[in-house]
N, C-alpha and C. Protein backbone atom coordinates (compact mmCIF):
# COMPACT_ATOMS: atom_id res chain seq x y z
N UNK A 1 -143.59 34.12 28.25
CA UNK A 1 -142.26 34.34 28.78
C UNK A 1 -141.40 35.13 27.79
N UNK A 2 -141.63 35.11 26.34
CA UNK A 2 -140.63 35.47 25.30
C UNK A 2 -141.35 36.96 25.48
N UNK A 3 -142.31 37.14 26.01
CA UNK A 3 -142.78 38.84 26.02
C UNK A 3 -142.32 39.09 27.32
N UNK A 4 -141.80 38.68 27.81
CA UNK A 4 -141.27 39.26 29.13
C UNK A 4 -139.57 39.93 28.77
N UNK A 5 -139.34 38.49 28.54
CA UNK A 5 -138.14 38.74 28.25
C UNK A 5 -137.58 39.89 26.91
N UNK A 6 -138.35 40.10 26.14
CA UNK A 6 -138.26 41.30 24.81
C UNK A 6 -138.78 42.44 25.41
N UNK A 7 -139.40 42.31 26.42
CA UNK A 7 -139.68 44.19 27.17
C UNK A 7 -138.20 44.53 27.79
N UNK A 8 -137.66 43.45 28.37
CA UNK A 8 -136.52 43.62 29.22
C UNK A 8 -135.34 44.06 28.34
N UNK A 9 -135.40 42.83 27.38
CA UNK A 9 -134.07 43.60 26.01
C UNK A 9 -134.22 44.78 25.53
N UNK A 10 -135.85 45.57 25.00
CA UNK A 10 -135.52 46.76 24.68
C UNK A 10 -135.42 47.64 25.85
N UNK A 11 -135.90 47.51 26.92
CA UNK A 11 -135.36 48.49 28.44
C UNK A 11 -133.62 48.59 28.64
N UNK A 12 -133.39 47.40 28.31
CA UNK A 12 -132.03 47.77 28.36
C UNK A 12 -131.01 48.15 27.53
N UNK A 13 -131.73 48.31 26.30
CA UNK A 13 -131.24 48.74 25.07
C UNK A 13 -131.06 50.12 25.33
N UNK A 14 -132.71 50.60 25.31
CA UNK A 14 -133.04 51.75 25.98
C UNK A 14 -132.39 52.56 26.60
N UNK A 15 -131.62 51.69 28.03
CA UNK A 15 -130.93 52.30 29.17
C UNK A 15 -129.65 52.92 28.52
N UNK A 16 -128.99 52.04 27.58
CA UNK A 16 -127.55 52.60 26.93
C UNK A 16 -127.77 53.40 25.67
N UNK A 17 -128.89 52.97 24.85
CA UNK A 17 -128.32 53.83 23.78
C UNK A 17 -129.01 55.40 23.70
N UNK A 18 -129.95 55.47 24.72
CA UNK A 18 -130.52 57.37 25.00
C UNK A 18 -129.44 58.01 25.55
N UNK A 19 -128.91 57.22 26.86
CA UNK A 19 -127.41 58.59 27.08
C UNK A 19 -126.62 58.86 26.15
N UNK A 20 -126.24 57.70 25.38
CA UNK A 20 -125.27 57.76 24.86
C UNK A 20 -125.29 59.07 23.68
N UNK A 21 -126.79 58.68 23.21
CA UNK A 21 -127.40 59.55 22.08
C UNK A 21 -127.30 60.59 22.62
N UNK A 22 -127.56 61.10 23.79
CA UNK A 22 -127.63 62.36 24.32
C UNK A 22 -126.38 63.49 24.20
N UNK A 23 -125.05 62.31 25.29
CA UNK A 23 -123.98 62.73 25.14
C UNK A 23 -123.72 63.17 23.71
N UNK A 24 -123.58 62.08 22.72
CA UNK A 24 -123.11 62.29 21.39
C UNK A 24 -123.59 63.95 20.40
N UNK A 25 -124.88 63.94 20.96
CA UNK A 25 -125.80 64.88 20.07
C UNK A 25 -125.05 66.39 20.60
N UNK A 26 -124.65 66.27 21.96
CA UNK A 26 -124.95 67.46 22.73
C UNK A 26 -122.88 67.85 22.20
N UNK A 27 -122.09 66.56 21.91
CA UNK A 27 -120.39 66.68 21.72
C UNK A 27 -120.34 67.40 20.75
N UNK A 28 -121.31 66.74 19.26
CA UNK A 28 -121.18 67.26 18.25
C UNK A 28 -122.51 68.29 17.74
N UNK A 29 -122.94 68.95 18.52
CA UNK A 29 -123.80 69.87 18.23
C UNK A 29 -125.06 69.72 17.55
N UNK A 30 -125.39 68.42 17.88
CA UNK A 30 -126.71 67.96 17.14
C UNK A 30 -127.99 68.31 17.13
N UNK A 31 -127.83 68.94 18.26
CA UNK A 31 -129.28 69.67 18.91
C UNK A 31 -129.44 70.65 18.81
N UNK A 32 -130.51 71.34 18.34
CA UNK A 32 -130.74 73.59 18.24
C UNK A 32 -129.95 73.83 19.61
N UNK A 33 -129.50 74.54 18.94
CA UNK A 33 -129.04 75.75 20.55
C UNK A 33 -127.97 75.05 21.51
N UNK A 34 -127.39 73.77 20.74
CA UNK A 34 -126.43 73.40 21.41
C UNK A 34 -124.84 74.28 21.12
N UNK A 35 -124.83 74.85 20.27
CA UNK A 35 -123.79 75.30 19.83
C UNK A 35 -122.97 76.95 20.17
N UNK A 36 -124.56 77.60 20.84
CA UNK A 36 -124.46 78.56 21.81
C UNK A 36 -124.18 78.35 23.22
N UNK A 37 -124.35 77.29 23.88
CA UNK A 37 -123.97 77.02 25.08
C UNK A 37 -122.04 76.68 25.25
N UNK A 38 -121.64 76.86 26.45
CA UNK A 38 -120.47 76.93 26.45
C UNK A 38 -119.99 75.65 26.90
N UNK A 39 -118.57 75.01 26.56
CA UNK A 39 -118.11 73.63 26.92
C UNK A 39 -118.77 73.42 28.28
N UNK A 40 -118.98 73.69 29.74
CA UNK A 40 -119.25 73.36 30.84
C UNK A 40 -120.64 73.31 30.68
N UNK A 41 -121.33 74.18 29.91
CA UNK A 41 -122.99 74.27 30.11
C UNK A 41 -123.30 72.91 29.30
N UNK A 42 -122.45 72.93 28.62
CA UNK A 42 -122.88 71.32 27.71
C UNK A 42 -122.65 70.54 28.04
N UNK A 43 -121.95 70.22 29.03
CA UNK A 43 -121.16 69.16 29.45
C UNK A 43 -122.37 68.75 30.54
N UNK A 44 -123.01 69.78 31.25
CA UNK A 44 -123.91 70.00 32.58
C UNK A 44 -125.58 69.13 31.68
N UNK A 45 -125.43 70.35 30.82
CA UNK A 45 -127.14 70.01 30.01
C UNK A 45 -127.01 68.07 29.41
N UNK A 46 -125.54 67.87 29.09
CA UNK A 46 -125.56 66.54 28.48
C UNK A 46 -125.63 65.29 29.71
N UNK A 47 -124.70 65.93 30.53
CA UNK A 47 -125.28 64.68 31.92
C UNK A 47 -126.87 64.73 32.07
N UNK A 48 -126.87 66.11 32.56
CA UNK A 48 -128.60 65.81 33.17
C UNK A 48 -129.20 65.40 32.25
N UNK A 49 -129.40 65.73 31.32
CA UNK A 49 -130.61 65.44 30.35
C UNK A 49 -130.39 63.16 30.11
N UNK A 50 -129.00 63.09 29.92
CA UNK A 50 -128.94 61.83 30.10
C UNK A 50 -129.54 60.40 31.22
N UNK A 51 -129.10 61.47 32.12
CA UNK A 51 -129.54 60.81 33.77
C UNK A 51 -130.91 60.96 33.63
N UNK A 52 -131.64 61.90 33.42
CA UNK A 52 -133.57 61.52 33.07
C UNK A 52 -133.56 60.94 32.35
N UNK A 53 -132.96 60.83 31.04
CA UNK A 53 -133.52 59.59 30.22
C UNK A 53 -133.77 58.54 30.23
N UNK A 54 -132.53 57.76 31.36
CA UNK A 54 -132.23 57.01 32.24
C UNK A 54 -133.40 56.03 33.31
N UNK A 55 -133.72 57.48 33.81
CA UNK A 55 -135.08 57.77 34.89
C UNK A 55 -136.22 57.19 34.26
N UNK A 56 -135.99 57.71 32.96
CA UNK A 56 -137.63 57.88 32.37
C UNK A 56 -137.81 56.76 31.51
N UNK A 57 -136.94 55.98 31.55
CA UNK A 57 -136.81 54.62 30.35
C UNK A 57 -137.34 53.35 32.23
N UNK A 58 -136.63 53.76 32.86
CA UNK A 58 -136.65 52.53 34.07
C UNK A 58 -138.31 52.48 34.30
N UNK A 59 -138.84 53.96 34.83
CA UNK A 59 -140.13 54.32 35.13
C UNK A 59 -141.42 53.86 33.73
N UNK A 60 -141.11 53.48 33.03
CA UNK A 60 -141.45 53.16 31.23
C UNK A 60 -141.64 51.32 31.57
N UNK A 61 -140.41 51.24 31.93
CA UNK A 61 -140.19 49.87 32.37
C UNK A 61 -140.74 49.36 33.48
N UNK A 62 -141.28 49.76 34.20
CA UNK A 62 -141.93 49.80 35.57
C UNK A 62 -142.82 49.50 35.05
N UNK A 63 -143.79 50.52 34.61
CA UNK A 63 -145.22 50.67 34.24
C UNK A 63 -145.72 49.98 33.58
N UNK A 64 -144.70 49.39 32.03
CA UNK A 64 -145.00 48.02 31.39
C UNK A 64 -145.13 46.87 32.17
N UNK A 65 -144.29 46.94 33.37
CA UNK A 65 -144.15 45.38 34.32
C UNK A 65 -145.92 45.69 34.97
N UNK A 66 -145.81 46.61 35.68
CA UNK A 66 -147.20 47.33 36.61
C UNK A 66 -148.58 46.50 35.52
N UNK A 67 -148.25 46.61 34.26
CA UNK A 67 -150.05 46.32 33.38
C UNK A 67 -149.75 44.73 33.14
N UNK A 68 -148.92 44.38 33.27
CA UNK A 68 -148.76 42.72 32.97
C UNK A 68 -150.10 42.16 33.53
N UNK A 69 -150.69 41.64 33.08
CA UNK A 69 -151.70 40.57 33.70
C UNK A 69 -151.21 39.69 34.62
N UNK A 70 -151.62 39.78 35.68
CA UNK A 70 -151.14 38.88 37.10
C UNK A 70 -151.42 37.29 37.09
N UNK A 71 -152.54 37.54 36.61
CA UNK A 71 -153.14 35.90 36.16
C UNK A 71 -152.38 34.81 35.32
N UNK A 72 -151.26 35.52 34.86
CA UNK A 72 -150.73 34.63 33.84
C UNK A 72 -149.50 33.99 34.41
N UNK A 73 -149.23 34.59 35.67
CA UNK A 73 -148.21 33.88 35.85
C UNK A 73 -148.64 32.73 37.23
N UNK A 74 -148.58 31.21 37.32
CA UNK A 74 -148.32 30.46 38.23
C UNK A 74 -147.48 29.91 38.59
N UNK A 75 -146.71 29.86 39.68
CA UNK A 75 -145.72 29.06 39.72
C UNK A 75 -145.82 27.90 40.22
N UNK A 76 -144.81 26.86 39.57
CA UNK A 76 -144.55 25.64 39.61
C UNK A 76 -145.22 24.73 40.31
N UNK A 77 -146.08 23.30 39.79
CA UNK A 77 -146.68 22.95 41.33
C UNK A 77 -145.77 21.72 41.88
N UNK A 78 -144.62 21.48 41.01
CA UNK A 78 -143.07 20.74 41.71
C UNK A 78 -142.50 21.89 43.01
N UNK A 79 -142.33 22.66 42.16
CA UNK A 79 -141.71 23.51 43.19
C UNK A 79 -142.66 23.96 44.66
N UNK A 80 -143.46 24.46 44.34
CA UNK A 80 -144.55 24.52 45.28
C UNK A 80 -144.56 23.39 46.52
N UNK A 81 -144.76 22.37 46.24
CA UNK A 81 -144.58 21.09 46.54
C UNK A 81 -143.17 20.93 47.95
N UNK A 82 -142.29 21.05 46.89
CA UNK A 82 -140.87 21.14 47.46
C UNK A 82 -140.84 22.44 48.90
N UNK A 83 -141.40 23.38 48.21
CA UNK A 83 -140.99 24.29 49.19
C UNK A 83 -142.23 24.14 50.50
N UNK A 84 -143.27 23.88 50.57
CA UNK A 84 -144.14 22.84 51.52
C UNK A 84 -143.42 22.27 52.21
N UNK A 85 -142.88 21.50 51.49
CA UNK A 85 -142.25 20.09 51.98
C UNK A 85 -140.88 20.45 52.94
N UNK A 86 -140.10 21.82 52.64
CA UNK A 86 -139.15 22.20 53.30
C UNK A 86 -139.18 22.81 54.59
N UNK A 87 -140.02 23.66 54.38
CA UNK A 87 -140.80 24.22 55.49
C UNK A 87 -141.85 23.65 56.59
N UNK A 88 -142.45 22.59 56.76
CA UNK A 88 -142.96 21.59 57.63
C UNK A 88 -142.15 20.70 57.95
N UNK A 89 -140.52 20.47 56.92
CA UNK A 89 -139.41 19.88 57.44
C UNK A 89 -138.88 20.64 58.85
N UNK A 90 -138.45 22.08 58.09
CA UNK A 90 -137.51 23.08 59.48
C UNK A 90 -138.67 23.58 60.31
N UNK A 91 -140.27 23.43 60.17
CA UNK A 91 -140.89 23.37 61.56
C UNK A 91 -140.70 22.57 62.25
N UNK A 92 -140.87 21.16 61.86
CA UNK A 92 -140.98 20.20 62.60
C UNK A 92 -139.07 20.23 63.50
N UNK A 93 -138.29 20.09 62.93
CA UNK A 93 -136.46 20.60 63.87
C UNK A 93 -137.09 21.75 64.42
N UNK A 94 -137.49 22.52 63.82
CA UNK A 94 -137.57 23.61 65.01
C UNK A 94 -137.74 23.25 66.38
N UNK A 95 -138.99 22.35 66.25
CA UNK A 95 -139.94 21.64 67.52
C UNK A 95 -138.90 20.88 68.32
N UNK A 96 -138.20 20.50 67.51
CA UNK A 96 -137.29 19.40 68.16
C UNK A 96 -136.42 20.12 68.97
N UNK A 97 -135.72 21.07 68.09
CA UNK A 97 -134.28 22.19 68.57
C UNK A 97 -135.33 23.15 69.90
N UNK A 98 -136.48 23.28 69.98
CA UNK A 98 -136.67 24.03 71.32
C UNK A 98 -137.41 22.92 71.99
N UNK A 99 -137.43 21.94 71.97
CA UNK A 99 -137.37 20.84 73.42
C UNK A 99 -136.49 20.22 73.67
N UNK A 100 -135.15 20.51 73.21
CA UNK A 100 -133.96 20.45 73.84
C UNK A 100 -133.25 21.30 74.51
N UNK A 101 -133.79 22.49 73.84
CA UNK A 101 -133.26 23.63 74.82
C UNK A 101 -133.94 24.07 75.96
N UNK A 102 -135.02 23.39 75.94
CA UNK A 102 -135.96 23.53 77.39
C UNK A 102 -135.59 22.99 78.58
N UNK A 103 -135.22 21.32 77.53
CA UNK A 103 -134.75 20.79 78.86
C UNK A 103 -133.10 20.87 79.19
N UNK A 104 -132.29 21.33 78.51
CA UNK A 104 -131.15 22.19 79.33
C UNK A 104 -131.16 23.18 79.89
N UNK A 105 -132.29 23.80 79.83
CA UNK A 105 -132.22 25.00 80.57
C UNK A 105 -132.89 24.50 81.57
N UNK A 106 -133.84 23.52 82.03
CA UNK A 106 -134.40 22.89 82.98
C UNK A 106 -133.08 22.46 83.78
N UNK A 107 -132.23 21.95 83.37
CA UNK A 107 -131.36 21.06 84.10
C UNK A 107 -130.10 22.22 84.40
């Protein structure tokens, strides 16, 4: 569970601090050839390039979830149990709630 949860903290680390880096690099000229482009072209190159990073950190995050071993996770056999138990409850009303409405509509 603590490896689940530490893929998720750096994904979302991820998510804020690449735009941000992006924006920042692209304000103060951090990057080759940022300094030839004009205020609007930078402003353009610093969104987009941000918004893929964005893209490409979620899709990163995907793919780590995608190789997880499936086997490792079972859920609960309380819960399991419970939710059985809820569901053969609201079948069984079900049964009840449409042979009452049968026989009002009979009558």
């Amino acid at each position: 569970m603590a490896g689940v949860i530490q893929k998720f903290f750096i994904a979302s680390m991820l998510m804020w601090i690449s735009p941000i880096a992006i924006l920042y690099g692209f304000n103060h000229n951090l990057f080759p050839g940022s300094i030839q482009l004009s205020p609007y072209s930078a402003t353009l190159w610093s969104g987009f390039l941000a918004v893929i990073s964005v893209n490409m950190v979620i899709a990163f995050y995907i793919c780590m979830a995608m190789k997880e071993p499936s086997e490792k996770h079972e859920p609960d056999p309380a819960f399991l149990a419970e939710a059985k138990a809820s569901v053969s409850q609201s079948t069984t009303s079900d049964e009840i709630d449409g042979s009452s409405q049968s026989r009002e509509k009979e009558e």
